[in-house]
Protein backbone atom coordinates (compact mmCIF):
# COMPACT_ATOMS: atom_id res chain seq x y z
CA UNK A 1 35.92 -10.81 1.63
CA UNK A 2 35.99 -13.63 -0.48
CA UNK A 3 34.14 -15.98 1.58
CA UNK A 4 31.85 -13.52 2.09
CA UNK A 5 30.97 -13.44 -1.60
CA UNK A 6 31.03 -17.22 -1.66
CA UNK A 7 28.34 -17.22 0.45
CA UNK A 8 25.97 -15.03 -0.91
CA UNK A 9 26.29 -15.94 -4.60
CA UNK A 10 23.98 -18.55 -3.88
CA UNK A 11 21.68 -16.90 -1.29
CA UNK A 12 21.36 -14.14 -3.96
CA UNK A 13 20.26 -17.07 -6.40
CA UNK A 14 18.06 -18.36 -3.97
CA UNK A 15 16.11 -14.74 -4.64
CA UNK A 16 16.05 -15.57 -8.06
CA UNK A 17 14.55 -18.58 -7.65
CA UNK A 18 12.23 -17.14 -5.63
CA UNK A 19 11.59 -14.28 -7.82
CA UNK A 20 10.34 -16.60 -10.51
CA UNK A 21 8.02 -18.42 -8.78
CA UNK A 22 6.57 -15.25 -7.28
CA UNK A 23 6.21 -13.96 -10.81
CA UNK A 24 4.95 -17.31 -12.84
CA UNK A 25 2.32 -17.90 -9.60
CA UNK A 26 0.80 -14.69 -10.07
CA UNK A 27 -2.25 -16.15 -12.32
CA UNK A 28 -2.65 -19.11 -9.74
CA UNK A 29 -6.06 -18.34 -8.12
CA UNK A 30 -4.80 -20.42 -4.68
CA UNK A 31 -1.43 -18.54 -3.92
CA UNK A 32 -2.13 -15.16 -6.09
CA UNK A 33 -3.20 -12.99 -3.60
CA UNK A 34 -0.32 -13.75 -1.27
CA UNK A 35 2.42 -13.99 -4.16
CA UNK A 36 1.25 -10.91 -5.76
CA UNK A 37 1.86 -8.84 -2.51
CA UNK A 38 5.57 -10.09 -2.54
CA UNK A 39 6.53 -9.51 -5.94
CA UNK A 40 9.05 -6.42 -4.61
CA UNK A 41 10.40 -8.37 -2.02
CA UNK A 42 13.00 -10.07 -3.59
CA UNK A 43 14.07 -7.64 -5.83
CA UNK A 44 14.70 -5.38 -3.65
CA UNK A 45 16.76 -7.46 -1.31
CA UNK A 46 18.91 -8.41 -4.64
CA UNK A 47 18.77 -4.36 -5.41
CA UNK A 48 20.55 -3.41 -2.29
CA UNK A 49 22.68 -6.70 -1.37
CA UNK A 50 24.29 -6.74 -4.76
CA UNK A 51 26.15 -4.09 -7.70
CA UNK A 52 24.10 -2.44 -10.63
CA UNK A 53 25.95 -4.92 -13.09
CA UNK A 54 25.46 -7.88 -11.20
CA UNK A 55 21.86 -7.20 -9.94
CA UNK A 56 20.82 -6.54 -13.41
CA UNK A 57 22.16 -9.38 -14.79
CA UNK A 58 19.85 -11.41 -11.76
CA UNK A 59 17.29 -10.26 -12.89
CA UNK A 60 17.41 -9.57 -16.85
CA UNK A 61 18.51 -13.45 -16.21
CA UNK A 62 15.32 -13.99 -13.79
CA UNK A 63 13.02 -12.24 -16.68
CA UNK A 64 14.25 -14.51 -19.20
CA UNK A 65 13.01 -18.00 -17.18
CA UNK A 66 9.88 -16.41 -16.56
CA UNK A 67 9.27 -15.27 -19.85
CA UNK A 68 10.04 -18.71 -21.40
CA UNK A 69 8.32 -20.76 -19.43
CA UNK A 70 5.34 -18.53 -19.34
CA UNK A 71 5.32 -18.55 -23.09
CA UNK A 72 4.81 -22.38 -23.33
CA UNK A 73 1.82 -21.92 -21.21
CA UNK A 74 0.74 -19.12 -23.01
CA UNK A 75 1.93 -16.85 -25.89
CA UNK A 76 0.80 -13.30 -24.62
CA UNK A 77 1.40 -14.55 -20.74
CA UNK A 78 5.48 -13.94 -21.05
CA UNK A 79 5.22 -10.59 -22.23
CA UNK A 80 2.48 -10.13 -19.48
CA UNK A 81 4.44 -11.28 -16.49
CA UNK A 82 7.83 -9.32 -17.97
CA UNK A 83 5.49 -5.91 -18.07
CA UNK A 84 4.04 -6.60 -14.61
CA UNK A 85 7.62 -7.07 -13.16
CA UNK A 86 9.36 -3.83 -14.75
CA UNK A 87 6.15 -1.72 -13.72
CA UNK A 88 7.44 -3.11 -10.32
CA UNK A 89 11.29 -1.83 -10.70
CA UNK A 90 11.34 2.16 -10.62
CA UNK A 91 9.69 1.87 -6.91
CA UNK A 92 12.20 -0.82 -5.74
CA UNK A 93 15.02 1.46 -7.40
CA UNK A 94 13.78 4.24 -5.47
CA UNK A 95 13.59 2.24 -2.06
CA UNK A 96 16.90 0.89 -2.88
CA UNK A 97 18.66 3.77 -3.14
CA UNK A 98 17.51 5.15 0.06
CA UNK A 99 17.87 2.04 1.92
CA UNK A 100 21.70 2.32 0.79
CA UNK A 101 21.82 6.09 2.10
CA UNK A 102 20.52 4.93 5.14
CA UNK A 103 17.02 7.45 4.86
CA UNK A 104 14.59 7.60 7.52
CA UNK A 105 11.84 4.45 6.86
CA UNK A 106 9.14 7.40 6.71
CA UNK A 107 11.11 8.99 3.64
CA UNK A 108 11.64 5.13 2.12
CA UNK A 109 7.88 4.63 2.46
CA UNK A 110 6.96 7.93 1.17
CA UNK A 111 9.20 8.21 -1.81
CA UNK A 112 8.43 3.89 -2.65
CA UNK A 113 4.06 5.36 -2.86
CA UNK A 114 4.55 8.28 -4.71
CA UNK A 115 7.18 6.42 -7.47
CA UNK A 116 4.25 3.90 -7.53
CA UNK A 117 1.51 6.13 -7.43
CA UNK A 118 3.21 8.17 -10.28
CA UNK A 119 3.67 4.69 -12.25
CA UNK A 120 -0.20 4.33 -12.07
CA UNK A 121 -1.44 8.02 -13.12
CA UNK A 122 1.12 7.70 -16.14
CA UNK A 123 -0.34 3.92 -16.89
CA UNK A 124 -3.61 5.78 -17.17
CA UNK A 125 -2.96 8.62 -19.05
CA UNK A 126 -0.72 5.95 -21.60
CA UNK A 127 -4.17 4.24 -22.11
CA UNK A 128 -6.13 7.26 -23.00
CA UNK A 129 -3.71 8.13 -25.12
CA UNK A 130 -3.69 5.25 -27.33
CA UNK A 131 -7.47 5.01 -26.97
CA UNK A 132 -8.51 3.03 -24.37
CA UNK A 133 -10.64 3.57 -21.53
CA UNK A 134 -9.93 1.82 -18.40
CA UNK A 135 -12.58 4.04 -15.94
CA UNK A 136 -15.08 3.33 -18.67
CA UNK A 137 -13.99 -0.67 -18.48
CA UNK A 138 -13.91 -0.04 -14.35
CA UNK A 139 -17.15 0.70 -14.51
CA UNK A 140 -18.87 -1.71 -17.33
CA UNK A 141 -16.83 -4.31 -15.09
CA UNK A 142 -18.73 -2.89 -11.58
CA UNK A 143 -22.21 -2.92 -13.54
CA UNK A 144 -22.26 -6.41 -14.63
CA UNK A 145 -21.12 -7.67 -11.11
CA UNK A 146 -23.81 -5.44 -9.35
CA UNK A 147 -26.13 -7.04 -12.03
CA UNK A 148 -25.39 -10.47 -10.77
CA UNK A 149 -25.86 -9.78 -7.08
CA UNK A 150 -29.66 -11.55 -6.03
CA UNK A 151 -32.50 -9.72 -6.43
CA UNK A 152 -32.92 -9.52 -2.79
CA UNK A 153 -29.62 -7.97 -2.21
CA UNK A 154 -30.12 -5.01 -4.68
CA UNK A 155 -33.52 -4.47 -3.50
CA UNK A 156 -32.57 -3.98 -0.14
CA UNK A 157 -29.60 -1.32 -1.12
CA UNK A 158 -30.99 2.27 -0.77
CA UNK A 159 -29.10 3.65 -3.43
CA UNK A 160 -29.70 3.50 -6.86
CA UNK A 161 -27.34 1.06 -8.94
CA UNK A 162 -25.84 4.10 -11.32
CA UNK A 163 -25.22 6.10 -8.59
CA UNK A 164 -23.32 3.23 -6.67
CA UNK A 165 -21.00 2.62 -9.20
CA UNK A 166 -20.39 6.23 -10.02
CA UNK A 167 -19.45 6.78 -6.53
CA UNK A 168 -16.83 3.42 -6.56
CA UNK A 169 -15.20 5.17 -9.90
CA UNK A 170 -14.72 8.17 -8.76
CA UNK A 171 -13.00 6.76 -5.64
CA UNK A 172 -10.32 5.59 -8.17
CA UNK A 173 -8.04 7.33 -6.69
CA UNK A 174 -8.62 6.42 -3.19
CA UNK A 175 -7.92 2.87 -4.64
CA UNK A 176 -5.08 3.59 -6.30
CA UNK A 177 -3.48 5.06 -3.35
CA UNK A 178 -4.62 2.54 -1.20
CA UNK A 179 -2.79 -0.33 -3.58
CA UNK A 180 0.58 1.74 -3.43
CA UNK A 181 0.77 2.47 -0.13
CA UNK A 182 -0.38 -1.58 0.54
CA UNK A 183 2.49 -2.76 -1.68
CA UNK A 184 5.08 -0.21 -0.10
CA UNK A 185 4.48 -1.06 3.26
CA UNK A 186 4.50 -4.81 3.15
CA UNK A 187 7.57 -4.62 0.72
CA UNK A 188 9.31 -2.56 3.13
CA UNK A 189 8.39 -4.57 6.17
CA UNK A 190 9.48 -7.62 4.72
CA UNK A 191 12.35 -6.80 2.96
CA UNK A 192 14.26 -4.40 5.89
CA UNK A 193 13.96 -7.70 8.24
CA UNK A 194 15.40 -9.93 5.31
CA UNK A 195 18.43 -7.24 5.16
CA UNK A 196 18.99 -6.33 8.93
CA UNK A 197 19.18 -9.82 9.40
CA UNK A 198 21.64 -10.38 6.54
CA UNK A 199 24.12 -7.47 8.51
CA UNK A 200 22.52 -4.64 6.82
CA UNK A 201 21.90 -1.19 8.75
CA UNK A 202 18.46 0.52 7.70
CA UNK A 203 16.25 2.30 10.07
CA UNK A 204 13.14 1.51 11.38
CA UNK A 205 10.00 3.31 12.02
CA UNK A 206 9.33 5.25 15.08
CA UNK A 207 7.84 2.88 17.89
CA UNK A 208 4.08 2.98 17.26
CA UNK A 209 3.35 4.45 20.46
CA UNK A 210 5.56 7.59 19.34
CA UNK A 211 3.44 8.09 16.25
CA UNK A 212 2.01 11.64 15.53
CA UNK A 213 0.37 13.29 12.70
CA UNK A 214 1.09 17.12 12.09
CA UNK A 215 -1.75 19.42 13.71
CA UNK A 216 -2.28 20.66 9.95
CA UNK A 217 -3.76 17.48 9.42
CA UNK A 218 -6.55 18.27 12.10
CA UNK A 219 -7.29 21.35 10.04
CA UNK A 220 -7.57 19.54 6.85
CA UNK A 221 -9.83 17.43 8.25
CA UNK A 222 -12.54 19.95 9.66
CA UNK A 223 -12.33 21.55 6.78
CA UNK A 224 -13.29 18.74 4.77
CA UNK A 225 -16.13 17.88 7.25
CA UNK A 226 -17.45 21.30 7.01
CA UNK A 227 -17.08 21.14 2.58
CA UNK A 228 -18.57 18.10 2.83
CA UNK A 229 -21.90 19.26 4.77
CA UNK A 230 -22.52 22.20 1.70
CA UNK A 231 -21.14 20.63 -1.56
CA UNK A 232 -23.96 18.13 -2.74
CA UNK A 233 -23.34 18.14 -6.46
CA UNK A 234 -21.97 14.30 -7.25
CA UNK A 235 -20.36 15.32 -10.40
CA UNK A 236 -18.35 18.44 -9.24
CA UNK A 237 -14.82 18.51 -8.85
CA UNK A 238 -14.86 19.21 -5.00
CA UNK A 239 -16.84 15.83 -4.03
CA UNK A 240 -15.15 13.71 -5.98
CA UNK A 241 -11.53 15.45 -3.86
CA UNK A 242 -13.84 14.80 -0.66
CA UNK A 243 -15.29 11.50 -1.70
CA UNK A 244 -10.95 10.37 -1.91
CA UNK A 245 -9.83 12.84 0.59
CA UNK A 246 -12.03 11.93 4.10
CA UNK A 247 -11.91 8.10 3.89
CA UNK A 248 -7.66 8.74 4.04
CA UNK A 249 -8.06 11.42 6.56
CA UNK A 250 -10.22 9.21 8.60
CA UNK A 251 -7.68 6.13 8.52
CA UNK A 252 -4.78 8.20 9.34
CA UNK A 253 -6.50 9.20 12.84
CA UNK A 254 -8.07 6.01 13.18
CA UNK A 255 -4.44 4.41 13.10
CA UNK A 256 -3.31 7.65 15.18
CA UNK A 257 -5.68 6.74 17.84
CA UNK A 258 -4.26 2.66 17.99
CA UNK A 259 -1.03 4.53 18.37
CA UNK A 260 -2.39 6.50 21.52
CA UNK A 261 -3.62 3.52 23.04
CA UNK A 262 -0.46 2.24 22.82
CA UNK A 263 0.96 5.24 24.15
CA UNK A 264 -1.42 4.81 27.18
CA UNK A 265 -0.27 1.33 27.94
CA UNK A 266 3.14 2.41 27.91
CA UNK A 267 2.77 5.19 29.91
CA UNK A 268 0.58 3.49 32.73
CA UNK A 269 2.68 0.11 32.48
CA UNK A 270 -0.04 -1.81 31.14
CA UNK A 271 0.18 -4.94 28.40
CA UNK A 272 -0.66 -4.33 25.36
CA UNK A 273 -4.65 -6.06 26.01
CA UNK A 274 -6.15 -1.99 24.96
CA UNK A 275 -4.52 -1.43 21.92
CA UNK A 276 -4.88 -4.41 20.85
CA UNK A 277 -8.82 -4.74 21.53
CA UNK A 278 -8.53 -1.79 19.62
CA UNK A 279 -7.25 -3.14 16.55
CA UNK A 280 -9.85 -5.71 16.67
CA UNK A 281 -12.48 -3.26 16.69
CA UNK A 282 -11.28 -1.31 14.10
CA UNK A 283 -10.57 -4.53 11.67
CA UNK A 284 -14.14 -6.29 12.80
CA UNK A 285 -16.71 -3.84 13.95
CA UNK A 286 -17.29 -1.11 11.83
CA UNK A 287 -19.22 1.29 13.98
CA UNK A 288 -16.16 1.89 16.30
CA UNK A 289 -13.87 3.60 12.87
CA UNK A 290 -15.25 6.72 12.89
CA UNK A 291 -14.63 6.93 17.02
CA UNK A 292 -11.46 6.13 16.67
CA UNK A 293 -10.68 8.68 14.16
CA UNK A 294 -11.76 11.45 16.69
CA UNK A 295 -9.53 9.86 19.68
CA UNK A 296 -7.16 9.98 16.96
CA UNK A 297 -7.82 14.21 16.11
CA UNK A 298 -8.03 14.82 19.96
CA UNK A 299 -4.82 13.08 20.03
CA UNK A 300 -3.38 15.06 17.80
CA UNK A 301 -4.81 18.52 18.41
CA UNK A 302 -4.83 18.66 22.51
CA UNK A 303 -1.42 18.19 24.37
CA UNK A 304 -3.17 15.14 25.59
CA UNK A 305 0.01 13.60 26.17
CA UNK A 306 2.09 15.92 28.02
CA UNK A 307 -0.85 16.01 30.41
CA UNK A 308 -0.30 12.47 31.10
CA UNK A 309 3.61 12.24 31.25
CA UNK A 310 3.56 15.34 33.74
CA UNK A 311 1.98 13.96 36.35
């Protein structure tokens, strides 16, 4: 038992280390986009492989480097980087915990978006509170960069500037949702192989080629087809639930239908060429996403399946 804590004192500091480059890179225009994704990664890996007392005392100890050497650079970027990392924690927590009970990776991903989701709606309604307006920044911000686009460019787009940017804020929460369930998934992807690896037992997803939404989803989604063909009003309630609602309705089939192709390939003994020409399409052309999202309801709604596993 000993040795075993011998060796991962310092593979636990290593994730300190790690930690606080992750977190003092962040503002580096080169490596921020990748180092920002990762910023869960080790702390949850220190969350689950160590205690409550000694994790915390990684990384109160891990805040305090970062903080200090941050400050030298710049007085208000400490405090920045420390706020950025808590508003990380209470999702990591949550993940933690399950990965410890051993939950279902669906009920880990799940629980990590909401708890992050949740973090954003309450940052928002914090900022309106004490005064600020971040939609009305959002969309000052979206103006001025429309505003720089060529002439050319915004001559050629057939809907009016205002409108545009209306449209992107009230697909805030689209965003939102998108950025939590982004920063869940790659956490959770990353960090599981770290701790399987390191002798830890937490479940994986379903094979992708066993992947299938619930049939109430198909329901949801005709009915929002058929809403969206009578509401026309911009600034009512209903299209601004549509506006969010359809373009995550339309990725869950769309990834439903990749997981039919790979279904197919299975199920005929094929390699894995279809689905993954299929990926490609969806990533590179367009066109083929809205297909795809029917394969992916036809999947779902007709025992398409069983049709092809019974014969």
């Amino acid at each position: 038992m000993n040795c075993l804590e011998g060796t991962q004192k310092p593979r636990m500091l290593g994730w300190s280390i790690a930690y606080i480059i992750l977190l003092l890179s962040i503002f580096l225009p080169p490596l921020s986009l990748i180092t920002a994704a990762l910023l869960m990664v080790p702390v949850l890996i220190m969350y689950v492989k160590l205690g409550t007392r000694r994790f915390l005392v990684h990384y109160v100890v891990s805040l305090a480097v970062v903080y200090f050497v941050a400050s030298l650079l710049a007085g208000w970027l400490g405090a920045l980087l420390v706020s950025v990392s808590i508003f990380f924690l209470p999702p990591v927590i949550q993940m933690g915990n399950l990965y410890k009970k051993r939950a279902a990776a669906r009920t880990v991903l799940t629980a990590g978006t909401l708890t992050l989701l949740g973090e954003l709606l309450l940052t928002l309604v914090v900022c309106f509170m004490f005064g600020l307006n971040p939609v009305g920044s959002m969309k000052r911000f979206m103006m001025e960069s429309v505003q720089t686009l060529p002439a050319q460019v915004q001559s050629i787009m057939a809907i009016d500037m205002d409108t545009l940017v209306q449209l992107m804020v009230q697909m805030l929460p689209l965003y939102m949702i998108g950025f939590s369930l982004f920063y869940v998934v790659i956490s959770h992807w990353l960090a599981r192989k770290v701790l399987v690896r390191s002798g830890e037992s937490i479940p994986a997803f379903k094979p992708i080629k066993d992947w299938m939404l619930p049939k109430s989803f198909v329901w949801l989604y005709l009915l929002a087809l058929i809403l969206e063909m009578f509401v026309k009003d911009s600034r009512s309630m209903i299209f601004t639930v549509l506006l969010n609602l359809l373009p995550l309705l339309m990725a869950a089939f769309a990834i439903q239908a990749i997981a039919f192709l790979f279904f197919v390939a299975h199920v005929k003994r094929w390699n894995k060429t279809l689905p993954i020409v299929g990926i490609l399409l969806l990533l590179f052309f367009p066109p083929a996403y809205f297909m795809f999202s029917l394969l992916g309801v036809f999947d779902v709604a007709f025992p398409i399946r069983d049709r092809m596993t019974s014969k």
